[in-house]
C-alpha atoms as a PDB file:
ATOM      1  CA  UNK A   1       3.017 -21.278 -14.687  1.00  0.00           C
ATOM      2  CA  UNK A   2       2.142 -24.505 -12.776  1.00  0.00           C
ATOM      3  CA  UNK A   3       5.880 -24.219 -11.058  1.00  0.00           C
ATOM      4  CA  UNK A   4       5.279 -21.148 -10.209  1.00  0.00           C
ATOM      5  CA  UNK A   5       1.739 -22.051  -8.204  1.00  0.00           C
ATOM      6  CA  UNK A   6       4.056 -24.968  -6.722  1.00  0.00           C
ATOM      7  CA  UNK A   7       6.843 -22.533  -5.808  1.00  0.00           C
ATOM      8  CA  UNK A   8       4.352 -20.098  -4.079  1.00  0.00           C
ATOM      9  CA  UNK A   9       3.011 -22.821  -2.359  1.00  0.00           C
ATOM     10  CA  UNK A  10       5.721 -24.389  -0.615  1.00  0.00           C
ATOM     11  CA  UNK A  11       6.835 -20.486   0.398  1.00  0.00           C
ATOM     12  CA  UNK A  12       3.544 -20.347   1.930  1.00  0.00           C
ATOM     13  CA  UNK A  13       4.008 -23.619   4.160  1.00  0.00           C
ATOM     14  CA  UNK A  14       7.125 -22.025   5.918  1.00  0.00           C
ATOM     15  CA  UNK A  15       5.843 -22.518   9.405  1.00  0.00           C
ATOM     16  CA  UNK A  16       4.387 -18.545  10.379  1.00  0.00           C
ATOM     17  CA  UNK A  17       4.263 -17.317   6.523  1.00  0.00           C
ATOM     18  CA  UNK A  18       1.076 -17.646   5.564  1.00  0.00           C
ATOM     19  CA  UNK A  19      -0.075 -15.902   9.000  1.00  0.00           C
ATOM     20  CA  UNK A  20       2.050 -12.825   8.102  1.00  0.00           C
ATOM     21  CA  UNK A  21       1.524 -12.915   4.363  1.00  0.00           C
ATOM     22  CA  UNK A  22      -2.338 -12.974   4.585  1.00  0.00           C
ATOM     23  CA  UNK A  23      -3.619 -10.070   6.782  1.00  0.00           C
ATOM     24  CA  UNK A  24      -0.442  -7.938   5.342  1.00  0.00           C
ATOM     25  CA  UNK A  25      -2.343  -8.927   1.574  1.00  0.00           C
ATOM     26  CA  UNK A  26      -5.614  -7.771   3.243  1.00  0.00           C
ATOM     27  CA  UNK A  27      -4.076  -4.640   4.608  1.00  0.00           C
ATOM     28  CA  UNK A  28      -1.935  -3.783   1.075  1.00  0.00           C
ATOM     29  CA  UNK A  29      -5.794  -3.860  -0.659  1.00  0.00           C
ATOM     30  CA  UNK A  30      -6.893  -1.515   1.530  1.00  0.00           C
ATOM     31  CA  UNK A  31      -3.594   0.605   0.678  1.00  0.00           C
ATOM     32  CA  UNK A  32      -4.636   0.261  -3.098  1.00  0.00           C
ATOM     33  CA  UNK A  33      -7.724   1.970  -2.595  1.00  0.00           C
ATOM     34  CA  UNK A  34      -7.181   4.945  -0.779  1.00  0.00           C
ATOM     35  CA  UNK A  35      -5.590   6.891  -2.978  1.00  0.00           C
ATOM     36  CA  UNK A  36      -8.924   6.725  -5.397  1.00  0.00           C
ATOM     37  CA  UNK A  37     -11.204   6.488  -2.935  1.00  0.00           C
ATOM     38  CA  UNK A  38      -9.704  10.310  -1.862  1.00  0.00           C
ATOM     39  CA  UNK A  39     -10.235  11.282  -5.641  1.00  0.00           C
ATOM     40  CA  UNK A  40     -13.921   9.755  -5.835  1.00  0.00           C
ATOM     41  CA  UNK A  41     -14.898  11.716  -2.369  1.00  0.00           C
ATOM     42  CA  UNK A  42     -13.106  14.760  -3.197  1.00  0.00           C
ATOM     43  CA  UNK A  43     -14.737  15.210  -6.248  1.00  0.00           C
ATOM     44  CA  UNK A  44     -18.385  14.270  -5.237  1.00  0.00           C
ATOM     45  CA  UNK A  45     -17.755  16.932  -2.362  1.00  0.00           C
ATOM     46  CA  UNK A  46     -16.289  19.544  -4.825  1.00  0.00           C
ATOM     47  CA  UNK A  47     -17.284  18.825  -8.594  1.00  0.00           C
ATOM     48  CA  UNK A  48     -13.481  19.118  -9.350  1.00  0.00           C
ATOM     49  CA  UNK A  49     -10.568  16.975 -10.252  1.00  0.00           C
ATOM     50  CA  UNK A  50      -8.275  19.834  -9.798  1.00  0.00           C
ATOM     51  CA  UNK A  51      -8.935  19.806  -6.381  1.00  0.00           C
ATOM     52  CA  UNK A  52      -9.528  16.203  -6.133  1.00  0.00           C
ATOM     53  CA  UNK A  53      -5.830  15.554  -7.250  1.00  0.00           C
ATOM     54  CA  UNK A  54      -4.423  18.397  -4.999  1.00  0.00           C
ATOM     55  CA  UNK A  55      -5.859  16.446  -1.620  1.00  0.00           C
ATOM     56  CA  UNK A  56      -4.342  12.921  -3.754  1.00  0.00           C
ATOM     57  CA  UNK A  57      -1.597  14.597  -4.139  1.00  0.00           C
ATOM     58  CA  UNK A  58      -1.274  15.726  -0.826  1.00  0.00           C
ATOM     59  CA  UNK A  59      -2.108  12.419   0.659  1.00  0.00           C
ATOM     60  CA  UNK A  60       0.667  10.771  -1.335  1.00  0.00           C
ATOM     61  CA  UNK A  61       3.448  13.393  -0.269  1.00  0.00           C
ATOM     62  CA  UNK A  62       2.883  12.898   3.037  1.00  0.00           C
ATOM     63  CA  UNK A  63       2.957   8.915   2.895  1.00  0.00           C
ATOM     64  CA  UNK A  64       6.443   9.428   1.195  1.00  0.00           C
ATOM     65  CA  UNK A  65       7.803  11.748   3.786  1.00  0.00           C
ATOM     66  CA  UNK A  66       6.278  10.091   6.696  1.00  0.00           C
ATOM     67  CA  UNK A  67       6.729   6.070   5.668  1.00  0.00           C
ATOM     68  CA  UNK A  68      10.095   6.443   6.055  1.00  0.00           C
ATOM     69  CA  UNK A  69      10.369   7.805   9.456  1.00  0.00           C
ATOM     70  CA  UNK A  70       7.180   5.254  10.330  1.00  0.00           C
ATOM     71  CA  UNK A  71       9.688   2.619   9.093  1.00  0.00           C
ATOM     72  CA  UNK A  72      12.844   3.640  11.782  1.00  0.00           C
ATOM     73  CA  UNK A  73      10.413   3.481  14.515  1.00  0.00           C
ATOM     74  CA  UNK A  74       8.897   0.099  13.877  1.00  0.00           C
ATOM     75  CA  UNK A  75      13.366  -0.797  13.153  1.00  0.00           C
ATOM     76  CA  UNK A  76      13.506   0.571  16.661  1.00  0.00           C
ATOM     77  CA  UNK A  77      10.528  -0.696  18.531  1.00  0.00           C
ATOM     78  CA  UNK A  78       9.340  -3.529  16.356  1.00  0.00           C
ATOM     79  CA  UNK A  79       5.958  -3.932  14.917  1.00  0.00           C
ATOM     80  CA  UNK A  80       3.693  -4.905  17.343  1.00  0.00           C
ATOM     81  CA  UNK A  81       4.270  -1.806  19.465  1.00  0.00           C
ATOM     82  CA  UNK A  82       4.689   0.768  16.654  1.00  0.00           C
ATOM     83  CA  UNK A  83       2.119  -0.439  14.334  1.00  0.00           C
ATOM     84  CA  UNK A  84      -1.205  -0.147  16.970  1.00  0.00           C
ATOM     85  CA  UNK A  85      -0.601   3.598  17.227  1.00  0.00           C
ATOM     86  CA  UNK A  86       0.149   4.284  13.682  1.00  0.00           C
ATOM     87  CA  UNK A  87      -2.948   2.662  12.521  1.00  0.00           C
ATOM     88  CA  UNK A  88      -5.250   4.367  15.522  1.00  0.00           C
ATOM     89  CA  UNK A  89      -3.522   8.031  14.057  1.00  0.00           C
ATOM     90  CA  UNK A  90      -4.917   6.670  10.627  1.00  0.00           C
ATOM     91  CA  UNK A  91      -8.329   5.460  11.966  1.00  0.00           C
ATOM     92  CA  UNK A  92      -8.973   9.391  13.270  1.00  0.00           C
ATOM     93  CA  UNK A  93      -7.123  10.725  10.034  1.00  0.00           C
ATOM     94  CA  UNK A  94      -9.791   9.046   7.882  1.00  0.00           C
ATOM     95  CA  UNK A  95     -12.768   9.955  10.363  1.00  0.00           C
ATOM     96  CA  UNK A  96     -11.569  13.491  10.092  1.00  0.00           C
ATOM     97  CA  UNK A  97     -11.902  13.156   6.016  1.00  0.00           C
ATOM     98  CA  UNK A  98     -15.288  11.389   6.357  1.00  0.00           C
ATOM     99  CA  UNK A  99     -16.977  13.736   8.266  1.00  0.00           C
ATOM    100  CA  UNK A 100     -15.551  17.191   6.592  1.00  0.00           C
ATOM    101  CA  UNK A 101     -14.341  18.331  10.222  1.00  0.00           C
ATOM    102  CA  UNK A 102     -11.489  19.894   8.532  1.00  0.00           C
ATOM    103  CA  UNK A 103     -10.260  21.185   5.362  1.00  0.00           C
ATOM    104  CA  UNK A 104      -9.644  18.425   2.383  1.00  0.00           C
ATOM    105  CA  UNK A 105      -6.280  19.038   2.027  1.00  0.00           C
ATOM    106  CA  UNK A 106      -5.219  18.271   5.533  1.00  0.00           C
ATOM    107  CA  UNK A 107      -7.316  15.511   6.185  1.00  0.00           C
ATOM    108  CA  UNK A 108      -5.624  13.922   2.950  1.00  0.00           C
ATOM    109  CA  UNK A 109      -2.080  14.723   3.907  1.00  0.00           C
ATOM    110  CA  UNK A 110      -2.963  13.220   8.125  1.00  0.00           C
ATOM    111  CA  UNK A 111      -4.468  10.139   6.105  1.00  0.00           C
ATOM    112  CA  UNK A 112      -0.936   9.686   4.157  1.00  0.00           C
ATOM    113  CA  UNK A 113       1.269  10.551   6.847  1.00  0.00           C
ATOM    114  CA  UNK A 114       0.121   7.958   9.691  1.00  0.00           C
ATOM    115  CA  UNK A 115      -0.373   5.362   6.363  1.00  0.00           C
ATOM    116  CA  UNK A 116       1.577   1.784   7.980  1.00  0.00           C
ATOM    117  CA  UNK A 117       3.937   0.505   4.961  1.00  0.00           C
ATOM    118  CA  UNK A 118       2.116  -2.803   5.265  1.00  0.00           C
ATOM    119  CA  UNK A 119       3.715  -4.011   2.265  1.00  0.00           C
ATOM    120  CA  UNK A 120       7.652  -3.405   3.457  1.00  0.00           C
ATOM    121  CA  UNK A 121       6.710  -4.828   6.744  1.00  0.00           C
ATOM    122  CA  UNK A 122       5.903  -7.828   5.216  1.00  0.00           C
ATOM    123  CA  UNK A 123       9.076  -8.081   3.525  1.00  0.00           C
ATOM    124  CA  UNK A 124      10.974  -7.206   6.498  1.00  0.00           C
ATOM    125  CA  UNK A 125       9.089 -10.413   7.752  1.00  0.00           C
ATOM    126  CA  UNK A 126      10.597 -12.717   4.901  1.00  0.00           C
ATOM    127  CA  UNK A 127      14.143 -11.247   5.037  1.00  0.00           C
ATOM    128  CA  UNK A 128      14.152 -12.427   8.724  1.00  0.00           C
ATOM    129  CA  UNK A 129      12.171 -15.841   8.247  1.00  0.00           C
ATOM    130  CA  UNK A 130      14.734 -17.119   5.506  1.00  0.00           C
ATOM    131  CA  UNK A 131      18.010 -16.344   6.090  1.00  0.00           C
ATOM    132  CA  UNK A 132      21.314 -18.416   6.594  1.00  0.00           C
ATOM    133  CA  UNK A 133      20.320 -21.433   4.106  1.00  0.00           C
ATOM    134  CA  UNK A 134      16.731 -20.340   3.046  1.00  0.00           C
ATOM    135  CA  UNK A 135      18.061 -17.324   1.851  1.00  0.00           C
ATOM    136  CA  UNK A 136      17.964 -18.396  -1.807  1.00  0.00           C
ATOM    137  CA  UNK A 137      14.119 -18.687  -1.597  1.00  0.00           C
ATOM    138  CA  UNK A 138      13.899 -14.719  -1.287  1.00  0.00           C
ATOM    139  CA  UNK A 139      13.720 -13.893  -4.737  1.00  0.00           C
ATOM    140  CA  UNK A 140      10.286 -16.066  -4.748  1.00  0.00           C
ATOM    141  CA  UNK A 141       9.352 -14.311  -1.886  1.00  0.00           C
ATOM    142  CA  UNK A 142       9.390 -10.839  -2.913  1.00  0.00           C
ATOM    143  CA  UNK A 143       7.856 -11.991  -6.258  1.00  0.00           C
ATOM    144  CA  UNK A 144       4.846 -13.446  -3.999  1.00  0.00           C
ATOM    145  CA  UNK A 145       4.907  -9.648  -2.537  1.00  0.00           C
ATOM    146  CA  UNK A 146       5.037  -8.249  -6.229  1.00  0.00           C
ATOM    147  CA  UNK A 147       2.040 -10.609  -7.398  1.00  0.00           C
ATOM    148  CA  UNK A 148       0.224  -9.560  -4.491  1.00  0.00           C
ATOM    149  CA  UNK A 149       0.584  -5.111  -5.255  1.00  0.00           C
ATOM    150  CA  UNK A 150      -0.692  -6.638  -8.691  1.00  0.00           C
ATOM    151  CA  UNK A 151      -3.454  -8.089  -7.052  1.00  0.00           C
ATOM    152  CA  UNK A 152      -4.238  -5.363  -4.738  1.00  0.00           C
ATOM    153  CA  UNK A 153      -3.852  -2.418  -7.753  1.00  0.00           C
ATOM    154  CA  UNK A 154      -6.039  -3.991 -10.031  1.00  0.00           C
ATOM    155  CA  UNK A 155      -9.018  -5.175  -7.594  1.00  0.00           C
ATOM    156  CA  UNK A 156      -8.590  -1.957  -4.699  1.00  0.00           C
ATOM    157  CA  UNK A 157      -9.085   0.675  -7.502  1.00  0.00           C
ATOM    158  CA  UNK A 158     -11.668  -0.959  -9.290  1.00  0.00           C
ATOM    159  CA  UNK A 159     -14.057  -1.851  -6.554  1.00  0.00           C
ATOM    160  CA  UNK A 160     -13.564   1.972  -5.114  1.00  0.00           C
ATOM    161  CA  UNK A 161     -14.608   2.916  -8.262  1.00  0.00           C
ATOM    162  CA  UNK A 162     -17.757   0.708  -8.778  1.00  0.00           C
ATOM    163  CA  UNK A 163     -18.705   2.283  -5.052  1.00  0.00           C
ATOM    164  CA  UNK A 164     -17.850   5.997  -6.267  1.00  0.00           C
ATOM    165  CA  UNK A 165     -19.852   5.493  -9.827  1.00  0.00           C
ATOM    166  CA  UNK A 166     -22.810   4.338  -7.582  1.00  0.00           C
ATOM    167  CA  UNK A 167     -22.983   7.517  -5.447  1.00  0.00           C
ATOM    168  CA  UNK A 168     -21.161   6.174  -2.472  1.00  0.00           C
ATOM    169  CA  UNK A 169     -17.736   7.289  -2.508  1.00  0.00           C
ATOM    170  CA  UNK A 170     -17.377   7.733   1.179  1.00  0.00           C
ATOM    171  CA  UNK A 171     -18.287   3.926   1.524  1.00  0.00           C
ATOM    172  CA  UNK A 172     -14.955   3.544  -0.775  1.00  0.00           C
ATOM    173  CA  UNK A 173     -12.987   5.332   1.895  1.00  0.00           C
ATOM    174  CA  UNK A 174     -14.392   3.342   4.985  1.00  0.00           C
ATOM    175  CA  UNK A 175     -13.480  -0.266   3.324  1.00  0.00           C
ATOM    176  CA  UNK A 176     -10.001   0.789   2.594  1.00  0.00           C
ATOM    177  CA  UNK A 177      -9.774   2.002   5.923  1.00  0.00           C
ATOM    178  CA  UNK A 178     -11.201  -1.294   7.313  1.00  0.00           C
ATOM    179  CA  UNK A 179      -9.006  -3.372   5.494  1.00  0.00           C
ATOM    180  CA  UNK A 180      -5.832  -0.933   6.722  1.00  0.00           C
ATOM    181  CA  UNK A 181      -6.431  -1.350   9.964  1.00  0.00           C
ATOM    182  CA  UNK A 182      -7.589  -4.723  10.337  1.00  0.00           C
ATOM    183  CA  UNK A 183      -4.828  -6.583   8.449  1.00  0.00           C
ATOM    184  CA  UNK A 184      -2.231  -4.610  10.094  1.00  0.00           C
ATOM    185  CA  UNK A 185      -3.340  -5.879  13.311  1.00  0.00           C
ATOM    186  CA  UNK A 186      -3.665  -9.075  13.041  1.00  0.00           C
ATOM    187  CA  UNK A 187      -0.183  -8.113  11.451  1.00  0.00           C
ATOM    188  CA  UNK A 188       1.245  -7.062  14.466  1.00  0.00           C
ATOM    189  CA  UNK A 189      -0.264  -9.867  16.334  1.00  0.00           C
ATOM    190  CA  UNK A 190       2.160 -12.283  14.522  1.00  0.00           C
ATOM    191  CA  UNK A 191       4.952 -11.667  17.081  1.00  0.00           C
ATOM    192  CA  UNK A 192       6.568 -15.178  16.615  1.00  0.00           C
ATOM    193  CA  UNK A 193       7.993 -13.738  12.854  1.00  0.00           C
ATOM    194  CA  UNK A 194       8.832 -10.426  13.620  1.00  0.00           C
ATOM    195  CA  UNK A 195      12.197  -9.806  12.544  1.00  0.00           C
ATOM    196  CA  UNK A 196      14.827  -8.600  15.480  1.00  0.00           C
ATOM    197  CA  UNK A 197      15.184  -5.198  16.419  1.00  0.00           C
ATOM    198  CA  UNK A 198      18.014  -2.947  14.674  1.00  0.00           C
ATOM    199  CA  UNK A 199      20.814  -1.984  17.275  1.00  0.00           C
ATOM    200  CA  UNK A 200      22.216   1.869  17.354  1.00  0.00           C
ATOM    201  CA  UNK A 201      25.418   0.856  15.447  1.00  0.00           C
ATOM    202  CA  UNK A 202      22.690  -1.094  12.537  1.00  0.00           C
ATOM    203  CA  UNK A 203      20.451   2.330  12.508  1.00  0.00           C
ATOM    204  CA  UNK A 204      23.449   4.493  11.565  1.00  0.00           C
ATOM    205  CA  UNK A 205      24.813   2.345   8.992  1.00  0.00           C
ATOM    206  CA  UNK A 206      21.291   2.043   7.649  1.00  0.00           C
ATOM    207  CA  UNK A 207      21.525   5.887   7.238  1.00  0.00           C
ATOM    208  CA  UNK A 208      24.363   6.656   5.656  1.00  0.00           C
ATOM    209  CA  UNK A 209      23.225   4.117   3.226  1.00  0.00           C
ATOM    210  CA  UNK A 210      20.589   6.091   2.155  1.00  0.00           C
ATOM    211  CA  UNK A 211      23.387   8.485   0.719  1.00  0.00           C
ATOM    212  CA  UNK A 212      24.579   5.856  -1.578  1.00  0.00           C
ATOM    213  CA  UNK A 213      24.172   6.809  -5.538  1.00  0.00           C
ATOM    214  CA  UNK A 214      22.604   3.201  -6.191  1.00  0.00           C
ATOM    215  CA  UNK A 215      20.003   4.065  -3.607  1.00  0.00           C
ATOM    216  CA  UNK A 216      19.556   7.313  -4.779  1.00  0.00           C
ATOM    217  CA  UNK A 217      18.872   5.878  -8.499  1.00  0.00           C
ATOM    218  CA  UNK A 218      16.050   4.067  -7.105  1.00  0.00           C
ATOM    219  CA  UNK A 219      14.836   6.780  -5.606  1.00  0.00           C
ATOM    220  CA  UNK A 220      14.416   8.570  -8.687  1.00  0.00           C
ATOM    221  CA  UNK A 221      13.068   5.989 -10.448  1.00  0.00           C
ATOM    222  CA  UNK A 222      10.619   5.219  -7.738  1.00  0.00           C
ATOM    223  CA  UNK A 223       9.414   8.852  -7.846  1.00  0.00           C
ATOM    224  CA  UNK A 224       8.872   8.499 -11.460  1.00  0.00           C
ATOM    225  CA  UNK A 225       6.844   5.881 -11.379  1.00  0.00           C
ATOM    226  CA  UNK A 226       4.490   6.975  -8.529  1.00  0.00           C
ATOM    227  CA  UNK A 227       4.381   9.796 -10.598  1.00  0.00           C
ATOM    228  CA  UNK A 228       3.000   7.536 -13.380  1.00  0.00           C
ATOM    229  CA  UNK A 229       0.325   5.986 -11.126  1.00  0.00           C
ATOM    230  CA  UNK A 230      -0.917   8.953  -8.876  1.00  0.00           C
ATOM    231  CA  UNK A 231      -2.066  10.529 -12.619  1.00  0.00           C
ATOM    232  CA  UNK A 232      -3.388   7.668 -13.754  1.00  0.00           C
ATOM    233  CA  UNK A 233      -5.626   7.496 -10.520  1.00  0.00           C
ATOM    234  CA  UNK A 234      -6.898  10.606 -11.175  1.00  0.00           C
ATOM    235  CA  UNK A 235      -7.304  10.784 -14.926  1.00  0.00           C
ATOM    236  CA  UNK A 236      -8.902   7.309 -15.364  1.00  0.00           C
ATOM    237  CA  UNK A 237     -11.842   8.088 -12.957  1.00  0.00           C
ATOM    238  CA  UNK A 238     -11.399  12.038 -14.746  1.00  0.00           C
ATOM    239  CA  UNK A 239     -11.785  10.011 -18.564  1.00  0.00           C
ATOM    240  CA  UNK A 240     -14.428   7.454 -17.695  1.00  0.00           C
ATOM    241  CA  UNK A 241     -17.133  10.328 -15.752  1.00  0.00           C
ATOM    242  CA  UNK A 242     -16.376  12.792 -18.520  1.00  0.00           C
ATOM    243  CA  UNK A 243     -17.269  10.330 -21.271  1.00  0.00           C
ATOM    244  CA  UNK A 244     -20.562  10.074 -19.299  1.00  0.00           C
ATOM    245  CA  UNK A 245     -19.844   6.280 -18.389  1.00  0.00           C
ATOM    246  CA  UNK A 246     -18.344   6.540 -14.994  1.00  0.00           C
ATOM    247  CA  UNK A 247     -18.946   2.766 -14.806  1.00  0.00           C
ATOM    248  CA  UNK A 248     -15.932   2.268 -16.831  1.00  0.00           C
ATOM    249  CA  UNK A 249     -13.397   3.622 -14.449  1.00  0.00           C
ATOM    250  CA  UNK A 250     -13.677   0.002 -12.728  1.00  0.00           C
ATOM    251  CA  UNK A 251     -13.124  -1.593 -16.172  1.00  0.00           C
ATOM    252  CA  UNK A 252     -10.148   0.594 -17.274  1.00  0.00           C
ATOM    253  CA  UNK A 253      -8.530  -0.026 -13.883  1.00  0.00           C
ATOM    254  CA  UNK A 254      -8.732  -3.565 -13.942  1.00  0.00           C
ATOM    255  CA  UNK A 255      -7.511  -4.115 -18.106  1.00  0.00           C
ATOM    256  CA  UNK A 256      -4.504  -1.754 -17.069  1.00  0.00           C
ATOM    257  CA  UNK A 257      -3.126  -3.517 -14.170  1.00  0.00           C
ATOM    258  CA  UNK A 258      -3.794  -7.464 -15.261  1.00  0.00           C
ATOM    259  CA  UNK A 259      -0.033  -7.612 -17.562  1.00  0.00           C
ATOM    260  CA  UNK A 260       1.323  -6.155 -14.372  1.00  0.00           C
ATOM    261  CA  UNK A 261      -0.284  -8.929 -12.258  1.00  0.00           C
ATOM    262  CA  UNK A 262       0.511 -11.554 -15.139  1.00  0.00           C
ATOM    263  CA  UNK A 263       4.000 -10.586 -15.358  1.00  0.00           C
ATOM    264  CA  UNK A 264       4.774 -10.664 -11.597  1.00  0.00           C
ATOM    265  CA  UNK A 265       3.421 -14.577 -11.810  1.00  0.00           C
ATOM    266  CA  UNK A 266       6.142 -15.012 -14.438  1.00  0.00           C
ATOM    267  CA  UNK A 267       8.969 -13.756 -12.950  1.00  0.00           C
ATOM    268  CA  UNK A 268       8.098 -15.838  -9.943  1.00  0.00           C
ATOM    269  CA  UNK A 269       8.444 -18.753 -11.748  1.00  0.00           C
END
């Protein structure tokens, strides 16, 4: 364990890493919690989970489908000019939600689609920062990445569900837009480690590997295991509030993601 605090430490004191790292971290919390904070304002508006997992659902559909083609732009234009519109588009999508000015459903699936992959930017960021000779320190990198979802699933869900349990689920919604769009951009800020932009010749070749089988495997696993975690979103906060002890949603969410977090720190070392 202590090597891995020392490894994660010397990543950090790359000269820009740190200033990349940290508001991408903030951002990624606030990434963590809108998925439940959807569930925990749905269902106050509603009195369903059916209908609270339809908008969730919704909302993560559309981050799927539109992260992606979010992702080619910022290839294209970089990150400091793609990522102030994108999170603008998500500000309104989440004012929308807030203030009921249009059905559930598409408020949640606006909220996903113009979502910023803050987390994959970042790691763009470290694939550009060390390569040539560094390049050996990347597997320590995208641990640090991995230890930070960890940290960002297990604290995000649980403090959107101590605010939803106290009657203020649309308070759950603000913060994780707050942290969304003020980590990504002071994100985009960081010009000095943005990594360079992909030529015509790079974007094709990107594409057609997205037809490979190994790709494709990941895919499918990927979708499996999002499956895994948007039920488990719903059916914790579902468990705890049936029981009567809606309290316990924060509790649950936090015991079920520390091995995650604890295992990440292990494979970093």
């Amino acid at each position: 364990m202590p090597s891995a605090s020392a490894n994660y430490r010397t990543l950090l004191r790359t000269s820009g890493a740190a200033a990349f790292f940290l508001p991408a971290a903030l951002g990624r919390l606030g990434i963590a919690m809108t998925g439940i904070g959807i569930v925990w304002l749905v269902h106050a508006r509603t009195g369903s989970y059916a209908a609270a997992g339809l908008v969730t659902g919704g909302f993560a559909v559309a981050d799927a489908v539109a992260g992606p083609q979010l992702g080619r732009l910022v290839d294209r234009f970089g990150q400091a000019r793609v990522l102030p519109c994108a999170l603008g588009a998500h500000a309104g999508a989440v004012a929308l939600l807030l203030a009921d000015a249009v059905p559930d459903l598409v408020a949640g699936v606006l909220v996903g689609a113009t979502l910023p992959q803050l987390g994959a930017l970042s790691a763009a960021r470290w694939s550009a920062l060390l390569s040539g000779e560094r390049a050996a320190a990347l597997p320590t990198a995208f641990a640090l990445e991995a230890l930070a979802n960890g940290v960002s699933y297990m604290a995000g869900p649980a403090l959107v569900s101590v605010l939803g349990a106290a009657g203020r689920p649309g308070a759950g919604v603000l913060l994780a837009a707050a942290l969304v769009v003020g980590g990504g951009l002071a994100l985009a800020a960081q010009r000095r480690t943005m990594p360079p932009l992909t030529g015509h010749a790079e974007r094709r070749h990107a594409g057609r590997a997205l037809l490979r089988s190994a790709f494709l495997r990941q895919v499918a696993l990927g979708l499996t295991l999002g499956v895994f975690f948007g039920a488990m979103q719903v059916s914790v906060a579902a468990y705890a509030v049936g029981r009567g002890t809606p309290d316990a949603a924060a509790l649950l969410y936090f015991a079920s993601n520390c091995t995650n977090l604890v295992g990440g720190w292990a494979y970093g070392a």
